[in-house]
Protein backbone atom coordinates (compact mmCIF):
# COMPACT_ATOMS: atom_id res chain seq x y z
CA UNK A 1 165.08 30.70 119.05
CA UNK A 2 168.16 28.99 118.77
CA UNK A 3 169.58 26.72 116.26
CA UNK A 4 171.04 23.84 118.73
CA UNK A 5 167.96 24.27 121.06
CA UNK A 6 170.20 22.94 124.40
CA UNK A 7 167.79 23.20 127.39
CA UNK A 8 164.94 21.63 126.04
CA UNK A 9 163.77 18.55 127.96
CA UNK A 10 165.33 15.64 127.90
CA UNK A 11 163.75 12.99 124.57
CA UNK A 12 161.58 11.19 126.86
CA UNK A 13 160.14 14.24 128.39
CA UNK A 14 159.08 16.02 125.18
CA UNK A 15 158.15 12.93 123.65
CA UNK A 16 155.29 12.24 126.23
CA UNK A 17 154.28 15.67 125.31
CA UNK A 18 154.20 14.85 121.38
CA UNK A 19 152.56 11.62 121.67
CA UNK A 20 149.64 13.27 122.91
CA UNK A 21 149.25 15.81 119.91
CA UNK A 22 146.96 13.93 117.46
CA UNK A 23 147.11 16.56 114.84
CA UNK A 24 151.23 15.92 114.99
CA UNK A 25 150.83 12.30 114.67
CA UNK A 26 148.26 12.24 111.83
CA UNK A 27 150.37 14.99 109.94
CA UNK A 28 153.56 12.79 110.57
CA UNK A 29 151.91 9.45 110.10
CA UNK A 30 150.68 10.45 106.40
CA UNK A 31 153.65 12.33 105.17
CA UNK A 32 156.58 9.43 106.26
CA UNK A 33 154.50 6.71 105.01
CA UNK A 34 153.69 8.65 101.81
CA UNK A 35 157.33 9.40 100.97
CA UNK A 36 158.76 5.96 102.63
CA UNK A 37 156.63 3.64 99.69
CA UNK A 38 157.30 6.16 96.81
CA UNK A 39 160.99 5.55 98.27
CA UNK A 40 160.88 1.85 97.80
CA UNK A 41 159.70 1.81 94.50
CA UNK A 42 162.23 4.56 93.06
CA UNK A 43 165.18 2.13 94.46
CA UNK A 44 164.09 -1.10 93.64
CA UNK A 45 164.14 0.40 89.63
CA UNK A 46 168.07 0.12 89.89
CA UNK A 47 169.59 -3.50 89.96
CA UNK A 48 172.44 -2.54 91.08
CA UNK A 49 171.06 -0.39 94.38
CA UNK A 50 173.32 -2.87 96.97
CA UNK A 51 176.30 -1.65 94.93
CA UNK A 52 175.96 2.11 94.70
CA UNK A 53 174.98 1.58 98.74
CA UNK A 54 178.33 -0.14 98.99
CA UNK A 55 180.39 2.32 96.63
CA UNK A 56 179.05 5.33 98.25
CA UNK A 57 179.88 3.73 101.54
CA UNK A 58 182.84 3.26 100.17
CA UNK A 59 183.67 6.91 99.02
CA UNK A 60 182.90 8.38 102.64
CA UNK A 61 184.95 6.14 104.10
CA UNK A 62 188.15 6.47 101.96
CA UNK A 63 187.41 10.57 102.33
CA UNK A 64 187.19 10.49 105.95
CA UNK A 65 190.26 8.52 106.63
CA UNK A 66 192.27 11.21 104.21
CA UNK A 67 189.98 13.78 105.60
CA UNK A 68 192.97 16.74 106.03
CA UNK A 69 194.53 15.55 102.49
CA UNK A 70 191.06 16.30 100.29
CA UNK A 71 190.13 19.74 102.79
CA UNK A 72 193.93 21.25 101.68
CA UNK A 73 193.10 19.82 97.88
CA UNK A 74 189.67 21.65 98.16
CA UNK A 75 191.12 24.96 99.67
CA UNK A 76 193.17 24.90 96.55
CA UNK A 77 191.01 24.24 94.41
CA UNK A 78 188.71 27.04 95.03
CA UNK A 79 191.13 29.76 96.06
CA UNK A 80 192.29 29.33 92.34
CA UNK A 81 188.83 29.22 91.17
CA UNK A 82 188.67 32.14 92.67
CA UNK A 83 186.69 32.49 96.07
CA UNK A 84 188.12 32.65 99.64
CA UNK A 85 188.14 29.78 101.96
CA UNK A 86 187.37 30.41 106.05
CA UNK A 87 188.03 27.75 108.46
CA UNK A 88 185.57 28.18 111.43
CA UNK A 89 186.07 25.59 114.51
CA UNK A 90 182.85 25.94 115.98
CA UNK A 91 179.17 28.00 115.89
CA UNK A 92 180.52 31.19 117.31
CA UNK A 93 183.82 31.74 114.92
CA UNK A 94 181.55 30.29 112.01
CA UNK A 95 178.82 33.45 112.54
CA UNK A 96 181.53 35.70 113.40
CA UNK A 97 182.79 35.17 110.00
CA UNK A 98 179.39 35.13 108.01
CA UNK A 99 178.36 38.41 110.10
CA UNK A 100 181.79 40.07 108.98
CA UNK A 101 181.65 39.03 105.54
CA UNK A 102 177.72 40.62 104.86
CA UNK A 103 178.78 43.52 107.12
CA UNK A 104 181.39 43.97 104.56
CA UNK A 105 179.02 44.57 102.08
CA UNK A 106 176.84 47.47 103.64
CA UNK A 107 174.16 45.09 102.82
CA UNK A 108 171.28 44.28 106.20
CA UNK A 109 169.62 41.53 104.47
CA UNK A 110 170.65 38.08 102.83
CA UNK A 111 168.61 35.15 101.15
CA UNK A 112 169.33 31.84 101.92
CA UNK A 113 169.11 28.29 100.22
CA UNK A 114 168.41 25.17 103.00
CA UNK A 115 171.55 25.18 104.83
CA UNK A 116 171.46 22.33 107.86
CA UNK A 117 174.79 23.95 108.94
CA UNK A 118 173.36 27.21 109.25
CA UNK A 119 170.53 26.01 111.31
CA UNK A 120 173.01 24.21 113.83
CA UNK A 121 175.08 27.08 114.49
CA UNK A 122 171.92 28.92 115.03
CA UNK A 123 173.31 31.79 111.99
CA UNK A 124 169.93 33.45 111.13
CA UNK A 125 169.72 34.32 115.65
CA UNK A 126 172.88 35.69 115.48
CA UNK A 127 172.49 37.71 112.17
CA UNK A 128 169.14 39.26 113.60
CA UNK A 129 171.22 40.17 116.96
CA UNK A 130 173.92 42.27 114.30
CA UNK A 131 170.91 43.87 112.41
CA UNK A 132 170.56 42.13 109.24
CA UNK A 133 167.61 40.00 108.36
CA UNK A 134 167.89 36.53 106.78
CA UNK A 135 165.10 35.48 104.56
CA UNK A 136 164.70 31.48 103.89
CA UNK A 137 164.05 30.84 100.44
CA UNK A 138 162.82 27.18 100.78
CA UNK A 139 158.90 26.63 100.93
CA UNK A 140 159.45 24.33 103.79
CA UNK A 141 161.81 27.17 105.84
CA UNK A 142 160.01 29.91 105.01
CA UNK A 143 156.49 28.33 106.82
CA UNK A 144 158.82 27.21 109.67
CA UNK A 145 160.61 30.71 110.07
CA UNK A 146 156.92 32.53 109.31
CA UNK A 147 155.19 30.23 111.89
CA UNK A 148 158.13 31.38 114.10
CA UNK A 149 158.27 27.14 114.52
CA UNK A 150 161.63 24.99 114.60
CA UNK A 151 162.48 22.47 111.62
CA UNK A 152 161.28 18.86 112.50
CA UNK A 153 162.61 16.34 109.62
CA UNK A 154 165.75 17.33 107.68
CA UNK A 155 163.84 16.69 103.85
CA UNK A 156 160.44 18.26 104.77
CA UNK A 157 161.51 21.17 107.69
CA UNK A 158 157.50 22.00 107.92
CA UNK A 159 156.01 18.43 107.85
CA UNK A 160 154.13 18.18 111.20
CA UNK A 161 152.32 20.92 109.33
CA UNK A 162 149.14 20.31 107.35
CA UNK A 163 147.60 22.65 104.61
CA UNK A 164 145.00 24.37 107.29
CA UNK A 165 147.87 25.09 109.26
CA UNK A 166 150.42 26.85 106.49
CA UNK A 167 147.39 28.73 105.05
CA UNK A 168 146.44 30.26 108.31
CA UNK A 169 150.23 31.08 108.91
CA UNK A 170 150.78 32.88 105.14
CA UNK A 171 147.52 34.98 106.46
CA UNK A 172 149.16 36.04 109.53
CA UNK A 173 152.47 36.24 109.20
CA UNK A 174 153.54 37.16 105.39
CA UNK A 175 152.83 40.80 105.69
CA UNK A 176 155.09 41.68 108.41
CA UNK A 177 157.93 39.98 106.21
CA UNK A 178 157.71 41.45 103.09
CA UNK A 179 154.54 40.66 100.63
CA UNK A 180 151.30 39.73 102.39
CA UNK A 181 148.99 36.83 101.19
CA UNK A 182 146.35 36.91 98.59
CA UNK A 183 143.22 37.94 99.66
CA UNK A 184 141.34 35.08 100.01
CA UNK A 185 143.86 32.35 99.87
CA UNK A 186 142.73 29.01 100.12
CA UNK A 187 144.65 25.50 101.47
CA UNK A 188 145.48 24.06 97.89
CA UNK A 189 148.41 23.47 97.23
CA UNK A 190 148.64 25.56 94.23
CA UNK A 191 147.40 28.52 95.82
CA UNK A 192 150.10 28.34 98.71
CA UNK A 193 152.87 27.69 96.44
CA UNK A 194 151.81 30.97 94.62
CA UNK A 195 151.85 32.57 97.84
CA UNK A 196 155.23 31.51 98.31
CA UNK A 197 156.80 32.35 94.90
CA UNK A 198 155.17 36.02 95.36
CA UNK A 199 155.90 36.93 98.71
CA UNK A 200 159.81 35.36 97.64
CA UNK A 201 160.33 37.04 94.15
CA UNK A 202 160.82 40.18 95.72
CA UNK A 203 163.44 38.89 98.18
CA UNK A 204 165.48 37.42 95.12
CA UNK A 205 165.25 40.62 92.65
CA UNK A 206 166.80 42.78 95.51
CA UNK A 207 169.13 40.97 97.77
CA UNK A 208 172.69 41.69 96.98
CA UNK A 209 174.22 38.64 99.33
CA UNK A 210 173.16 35.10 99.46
CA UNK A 211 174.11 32.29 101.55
CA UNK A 212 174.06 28.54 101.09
CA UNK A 213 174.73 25.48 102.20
CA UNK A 214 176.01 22.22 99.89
CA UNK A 215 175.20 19.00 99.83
CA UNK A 216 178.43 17.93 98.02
CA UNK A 217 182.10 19.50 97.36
CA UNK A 218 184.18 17.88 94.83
CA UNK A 219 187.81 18.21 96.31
CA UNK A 220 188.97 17.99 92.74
CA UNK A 221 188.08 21.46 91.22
CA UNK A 222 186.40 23.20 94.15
CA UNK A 223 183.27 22.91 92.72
CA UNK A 224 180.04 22.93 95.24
CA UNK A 225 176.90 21.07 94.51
CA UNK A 226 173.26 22.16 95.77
CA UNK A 227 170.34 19.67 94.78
CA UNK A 228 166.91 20.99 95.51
CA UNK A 229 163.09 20.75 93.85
CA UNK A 230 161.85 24.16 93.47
CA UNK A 231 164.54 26.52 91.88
CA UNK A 232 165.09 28.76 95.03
CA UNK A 233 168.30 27.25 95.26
CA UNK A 234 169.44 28.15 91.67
CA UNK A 235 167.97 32.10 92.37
CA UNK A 236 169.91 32.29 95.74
CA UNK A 237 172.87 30.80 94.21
CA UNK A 238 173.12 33.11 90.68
CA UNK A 239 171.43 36.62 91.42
CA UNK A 240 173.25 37.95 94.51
CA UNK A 241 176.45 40.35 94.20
CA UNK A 242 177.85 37.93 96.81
CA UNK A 243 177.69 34.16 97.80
CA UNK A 244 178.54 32.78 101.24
CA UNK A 245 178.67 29.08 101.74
CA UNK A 246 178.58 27.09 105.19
CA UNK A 247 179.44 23.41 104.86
CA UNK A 248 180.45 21.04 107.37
CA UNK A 249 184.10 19.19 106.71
CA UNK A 250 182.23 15.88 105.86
CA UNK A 251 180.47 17.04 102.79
CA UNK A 252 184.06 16.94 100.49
CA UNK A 253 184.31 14.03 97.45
CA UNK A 254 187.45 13.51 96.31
CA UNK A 255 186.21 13.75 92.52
CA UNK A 256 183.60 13.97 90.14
CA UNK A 257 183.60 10.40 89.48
CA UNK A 258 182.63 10.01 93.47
CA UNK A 259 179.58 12.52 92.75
CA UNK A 260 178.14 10.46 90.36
CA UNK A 261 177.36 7.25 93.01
CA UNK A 262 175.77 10.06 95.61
CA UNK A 263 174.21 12.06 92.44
CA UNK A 264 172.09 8.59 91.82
CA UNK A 265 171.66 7.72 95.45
CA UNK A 266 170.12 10.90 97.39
CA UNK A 267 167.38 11.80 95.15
CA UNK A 268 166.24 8.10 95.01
CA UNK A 269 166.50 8.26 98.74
CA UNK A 270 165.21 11.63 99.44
CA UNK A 271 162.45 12.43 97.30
CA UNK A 272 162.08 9.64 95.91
CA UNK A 273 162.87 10.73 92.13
CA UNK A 274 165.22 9.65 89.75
CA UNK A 275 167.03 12.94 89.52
CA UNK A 276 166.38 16.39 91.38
CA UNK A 277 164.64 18.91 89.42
CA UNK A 278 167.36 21.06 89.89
CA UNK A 279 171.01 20.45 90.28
CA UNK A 280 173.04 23.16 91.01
CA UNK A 281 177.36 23.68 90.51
CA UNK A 282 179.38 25.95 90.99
CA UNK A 283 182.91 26.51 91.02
CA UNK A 284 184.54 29.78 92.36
CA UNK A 285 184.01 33.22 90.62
CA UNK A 286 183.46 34.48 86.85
CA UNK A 287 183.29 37.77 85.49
CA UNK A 288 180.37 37.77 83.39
CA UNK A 289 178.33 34.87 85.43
CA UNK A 290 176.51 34.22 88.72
CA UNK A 291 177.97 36.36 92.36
CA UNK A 292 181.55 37.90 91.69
CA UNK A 293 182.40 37.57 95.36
CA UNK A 294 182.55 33.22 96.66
CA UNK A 295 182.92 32.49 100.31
CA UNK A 296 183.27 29.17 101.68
CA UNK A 297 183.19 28.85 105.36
CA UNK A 298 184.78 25.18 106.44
CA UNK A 299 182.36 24.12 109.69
CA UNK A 300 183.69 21.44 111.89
CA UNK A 301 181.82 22.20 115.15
CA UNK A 302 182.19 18.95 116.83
CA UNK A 303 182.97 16.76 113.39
CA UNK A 304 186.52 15.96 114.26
CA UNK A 305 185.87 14.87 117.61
CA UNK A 306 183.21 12.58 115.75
CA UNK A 307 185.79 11.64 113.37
CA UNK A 308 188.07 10.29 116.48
CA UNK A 309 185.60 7.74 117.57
CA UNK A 310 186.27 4.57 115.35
CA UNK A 311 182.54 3.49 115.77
CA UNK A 312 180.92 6.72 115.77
CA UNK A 313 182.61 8.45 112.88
CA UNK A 314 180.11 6.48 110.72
CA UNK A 315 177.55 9.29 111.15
CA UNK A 316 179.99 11.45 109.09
CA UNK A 317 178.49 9.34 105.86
CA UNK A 318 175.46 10.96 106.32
CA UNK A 319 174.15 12.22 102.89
CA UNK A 320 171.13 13.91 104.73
CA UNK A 321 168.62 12.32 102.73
CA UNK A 322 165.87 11.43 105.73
CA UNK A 323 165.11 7.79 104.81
CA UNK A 324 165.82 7.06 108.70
CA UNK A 325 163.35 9.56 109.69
CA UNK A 326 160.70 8.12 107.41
CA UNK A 327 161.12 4.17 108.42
CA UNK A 328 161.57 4.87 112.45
CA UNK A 329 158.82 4.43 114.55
CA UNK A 330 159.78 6.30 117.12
CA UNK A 331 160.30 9.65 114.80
CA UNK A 332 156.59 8.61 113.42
CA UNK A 333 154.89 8.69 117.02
CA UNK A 334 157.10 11.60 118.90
CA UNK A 335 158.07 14.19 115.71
CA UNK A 336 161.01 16.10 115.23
CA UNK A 337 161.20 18.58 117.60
CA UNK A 338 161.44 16.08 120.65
CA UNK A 339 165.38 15.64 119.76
CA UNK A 340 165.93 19.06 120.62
CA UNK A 341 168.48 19.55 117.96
CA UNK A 342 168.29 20.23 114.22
CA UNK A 343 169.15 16.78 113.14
CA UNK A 344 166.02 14.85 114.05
CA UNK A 345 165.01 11.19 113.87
CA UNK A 346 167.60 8.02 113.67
CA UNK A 347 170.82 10.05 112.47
CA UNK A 348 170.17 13.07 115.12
CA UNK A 349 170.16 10.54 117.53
CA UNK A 350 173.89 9.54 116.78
CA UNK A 351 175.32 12.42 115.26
CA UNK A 352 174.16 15.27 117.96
CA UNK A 353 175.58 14.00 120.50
CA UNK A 354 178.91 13.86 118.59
CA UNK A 355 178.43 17.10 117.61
CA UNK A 356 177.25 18.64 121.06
CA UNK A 357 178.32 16.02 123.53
CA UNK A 358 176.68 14.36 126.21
CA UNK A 359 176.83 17.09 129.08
CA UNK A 360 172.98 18.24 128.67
CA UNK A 361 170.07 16.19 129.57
CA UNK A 362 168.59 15.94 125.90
CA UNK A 363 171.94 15.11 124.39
CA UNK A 364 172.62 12.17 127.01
CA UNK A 365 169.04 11.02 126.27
CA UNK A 366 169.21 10.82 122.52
CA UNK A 367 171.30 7.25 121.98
CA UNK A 368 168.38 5.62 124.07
CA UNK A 369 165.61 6.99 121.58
CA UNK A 370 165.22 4.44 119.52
CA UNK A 371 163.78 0.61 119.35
CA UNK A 372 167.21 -0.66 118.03
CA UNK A 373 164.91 -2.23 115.17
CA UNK A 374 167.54 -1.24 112.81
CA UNK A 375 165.41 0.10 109.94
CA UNK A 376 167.49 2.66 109.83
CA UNK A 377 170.25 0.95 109.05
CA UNK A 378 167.92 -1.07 105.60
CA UNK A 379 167.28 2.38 104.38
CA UNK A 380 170.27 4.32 105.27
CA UNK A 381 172.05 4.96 101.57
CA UNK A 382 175.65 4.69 102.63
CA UNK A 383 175.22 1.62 105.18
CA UNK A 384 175.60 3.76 108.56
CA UNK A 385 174.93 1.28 110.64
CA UNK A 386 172.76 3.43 113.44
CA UNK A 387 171.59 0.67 115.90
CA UNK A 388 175.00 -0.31 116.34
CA UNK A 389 176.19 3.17 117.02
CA UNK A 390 173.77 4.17 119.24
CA UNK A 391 174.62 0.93 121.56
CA UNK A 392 178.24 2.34 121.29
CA UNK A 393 176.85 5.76 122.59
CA UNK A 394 174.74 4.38 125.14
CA UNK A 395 177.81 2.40 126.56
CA UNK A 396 179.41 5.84 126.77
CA UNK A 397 176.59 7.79 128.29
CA UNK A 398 176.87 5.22 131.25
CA UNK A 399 180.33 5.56 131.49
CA UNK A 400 179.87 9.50 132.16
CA UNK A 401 177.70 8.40 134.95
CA UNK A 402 174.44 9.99 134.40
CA UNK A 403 171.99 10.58 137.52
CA UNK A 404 170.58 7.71 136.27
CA UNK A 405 173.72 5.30 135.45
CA UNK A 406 175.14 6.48 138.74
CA UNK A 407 171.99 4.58 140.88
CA UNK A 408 172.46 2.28 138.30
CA UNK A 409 176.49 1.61 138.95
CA UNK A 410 175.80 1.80 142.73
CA UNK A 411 173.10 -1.03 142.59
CA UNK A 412 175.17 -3.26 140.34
CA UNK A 413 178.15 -2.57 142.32
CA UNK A 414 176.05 -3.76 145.77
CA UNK A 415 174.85 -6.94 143.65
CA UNK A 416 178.26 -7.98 142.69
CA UNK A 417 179.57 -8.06 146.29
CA UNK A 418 176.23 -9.80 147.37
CA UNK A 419 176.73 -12.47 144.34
CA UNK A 420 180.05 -12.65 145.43
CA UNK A 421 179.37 -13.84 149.40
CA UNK A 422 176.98 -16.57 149.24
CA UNK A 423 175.82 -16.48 153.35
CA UNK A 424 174.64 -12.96 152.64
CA UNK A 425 173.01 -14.05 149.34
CA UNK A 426 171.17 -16.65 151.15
CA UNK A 427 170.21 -14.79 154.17
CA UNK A 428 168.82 -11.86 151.95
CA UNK A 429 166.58 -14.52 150.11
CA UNK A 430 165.28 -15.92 153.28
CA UNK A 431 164.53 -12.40 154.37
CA UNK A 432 162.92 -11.59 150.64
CA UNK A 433 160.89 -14.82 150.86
CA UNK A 434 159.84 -14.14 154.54
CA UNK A 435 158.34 -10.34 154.07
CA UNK A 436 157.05 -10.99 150.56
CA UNK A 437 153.45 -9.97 151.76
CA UNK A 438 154.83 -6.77 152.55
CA UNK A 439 155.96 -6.20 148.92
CA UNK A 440 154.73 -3.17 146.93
CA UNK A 441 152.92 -4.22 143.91
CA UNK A 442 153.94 -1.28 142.11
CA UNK A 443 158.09 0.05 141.71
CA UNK A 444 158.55 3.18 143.57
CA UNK A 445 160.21 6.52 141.32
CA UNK A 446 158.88 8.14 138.12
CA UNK A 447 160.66 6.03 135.81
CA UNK A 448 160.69 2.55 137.52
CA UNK A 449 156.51 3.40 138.09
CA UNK A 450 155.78 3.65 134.72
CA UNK A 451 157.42 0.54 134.11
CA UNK A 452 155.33 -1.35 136.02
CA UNK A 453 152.38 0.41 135.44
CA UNK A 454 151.73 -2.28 132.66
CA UNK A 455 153.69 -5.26 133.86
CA UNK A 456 152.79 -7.80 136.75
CA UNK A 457 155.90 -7.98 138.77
CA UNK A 458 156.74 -11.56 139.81
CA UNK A 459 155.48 -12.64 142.93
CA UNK A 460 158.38 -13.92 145.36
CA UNK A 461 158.09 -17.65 146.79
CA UNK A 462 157.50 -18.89 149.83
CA UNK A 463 160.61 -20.55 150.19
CA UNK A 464 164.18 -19.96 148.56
CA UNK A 465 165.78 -21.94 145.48
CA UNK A 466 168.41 -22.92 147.65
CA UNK A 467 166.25 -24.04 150.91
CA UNK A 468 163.94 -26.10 148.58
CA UNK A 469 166.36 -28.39 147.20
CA UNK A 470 168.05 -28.55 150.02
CA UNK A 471 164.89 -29.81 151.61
CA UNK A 472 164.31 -32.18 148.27
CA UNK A 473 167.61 -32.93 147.11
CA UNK A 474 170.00 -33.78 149.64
């Protein structure tokens, strides 16, 4: 199972397929709506919401145009903290480097906190190909890597699961990684997060490497921020010998001052709580405290290409807190594995194709799977303004010449010499007008058939504009 999932059908192929699911839909439709209204009211208890959008905006902006200037200042920072910086320019030299690193340690297993980066380069495949077995530590993860499943919404990794589902997966699947279920283990969630904490505990007492991701690093002193809601975080982050770290370029702040806008914005956004339960910091090695070996491994896998594109660098912003996934209606009806990539919803939509390109079918699809409603762009908590992004993709999908843009180019290119020599313009509309009982009633192809498989297409007249007033207006 890989982490960028290239191959998989293009969006509107495997979102045909997810419509149909009911169980999907009704998991989907409950869980975004639930956390998209207890979103709302968290924000609208801050007056001043439109400025810390604006300021944190702001902050990404000013760190992306200086973006070589804060990654030397972080390097710095934590080599004299310290911990050992890698630089890894895409998915392959990124895993090389984690594989060395736990190889390094004799050690064949890790734990890991939620790392997004992690999941793109498709780390935990690779690890299992060198012999060593990553464990996810997040209740979400773990029932995705259990139900041997694929993430679908970048907050909630497991939420086109319902209760029914995880319980009969924690049955199945937890003895043959480490500590089975309960006997008799019910679908509350009480019971299940029991489950979880048992089957984990182990995992934590006796893994001697973990690795992480971060949702922030403060340029400033090196230090690297993780803010989750359960505490795995804090065990994977303070009880192994040795900490490994994967973060994508974008995540650096230039100071602590910037983390306090983003450390009032993403839980609001996210989980809709004034604070996360548990914050997390840390800042290179000590001797008496938390792993005495720090590894940070520097991802940009496609982000400085992004970071070229005037329009589409935007995406960088990206705090990953999912309020695009929860307000788009097209993420509500098709899911999150229908992107085919580990950034689902709105934001996967503009920043995988950044990332991966447009060369694949699914990646060239993604900028057209939207509504361009631009609720998205309400929610987003650092102003990326999606719709107009993905029209900016779109324009370059066509340019590529798809299989569809290149019918496309050849038919506009015939209509522009046609509109261009009015005797053949007329004589086509005579001929139009003339065999318009012989017209299909339906468009022929796939695509052009399902079109008009709920729209009348107009009839054509008798006679031609230009004949008529001729005949009336002379």
């Amino acid at each position: 199972m890989s982490g960028t999932y290239v191959g998989m059908p293009s969006f509107p192929e495997a979102a045909h397929e997810a419509v149909g699911d009911t169980t999907l839909r009704a998991n989907l439709r409950h869980a975004t709506h639930t956390i998209r209204d207890k979103r709302a009211r968290a924000v609208a208890e801050l007056d001043d919401w439109a400025a810390l959008r604006e300021a944190g905006k702001r902050i990404k902006d000013e760190t992306l145009r200086h973006l070589d200037t804060y990654l030397v200042r972080l390097e710095e920072a934590v080599t004299a903290a310290g911990g050992t910086v890698h630089w890894a320019a895409d998915a392959a030299e990124a895993n090389r480097i984690v594989t060395d690193l736990v190889k390094a340690t004799g050690e064949t297993e890790v734990v890991k906190v939620k790392s997004m980066a992690t999941q793109e380069i498709g780390l935990n495949e690779h690890l299992e190909a060198e012999g060593i077995a990553a464990y996810e530590t997040d209740l979400a993860e773990l029932i995705v890597q259990l139900g041997e499943d694929r993430p679908s919404h970048i907050l909630v990794p497991a939420i086109h699961r319902n209760r029914g589902e995880i319980r009969d997966i924690f049955r199945e699947k937890m003895a043959g990684w480490g500590r089975p279920a309960p006997e008799g283990l019910s679908d509350t969630p009480a019971e299940l997060a029991e489950a979880a904490r048992l089957h984990l505990r182990e995992k934590f007492l006796r893994a001697k490497v973990g690795i992480s991701g971060a949702n922030f690093m403060v340029a400033e002193t090196g230090t690297l921020v993780v803010v989750e809601s359960e505490g795995n975080g804090r065990m994977c982050l303070t009880l192994p010998e040795t900490l490994i770290s994967v973060v994508g370029v974008e995540k650096v702040v230039p100071t602590w001052r910037d983390l306090e806008v983003f450390l009032q914005t993403l839980p609001r956004s996210s989980t809709a709580e004034r604070m996360n339960p548990y914050t997390s910091m840390w800042t290179g090695t000590a001797d008496d405290d938390g792993p005495s070996a720090f590894h940070l491994v520097l991802l940009d896998n496609g982000r400085t290409n992004a970071l070229a594109d005037e329009v589409g660098r935007q995406a960088l912003r990206c705090i990953r807190c999912s309020a695009c996934l929860n307000v788009c209606p097209v993420y509500e009806r098709a899911g999150g594995h229908a992107y085919g990539s580990v950034y689902p919803g709105p934001i996967g939509a503009i920043l995988t194709p950044q990332l991966r390109g447009t060369a694949s079918e699914i990646d060239a699809s993604l900028p057209y799977a939207s509504s361009l409603c631009g609720a998205c762009y309400e929610v987003c908590p650092v102003a990326i303004d999606i719709p107009e992004v993905l029209v900016h993709l779109r324009e370059r999908v066509a340019e590529e010449g798809g299989k569809g843009h290149r019918l496309e180019k050849a038919a506009v290119k015939a209509s522009t010499w046609v509109l261009d020599h009015p005797t053949a313009l007329a004589t086509g509309e005579r001929l139009a007008s003339a065999t318009r009982k012989l017209h299909p009633k339906r468009l022929p192809g796939p695509g052009a058939r399902q079109w008009s498989d709920h729209r009348d297409l107009p009839e054509m007249p008798a006679e031609p504009f230009r004949d008529w007033w001729k005949r009336n207006r002379t």
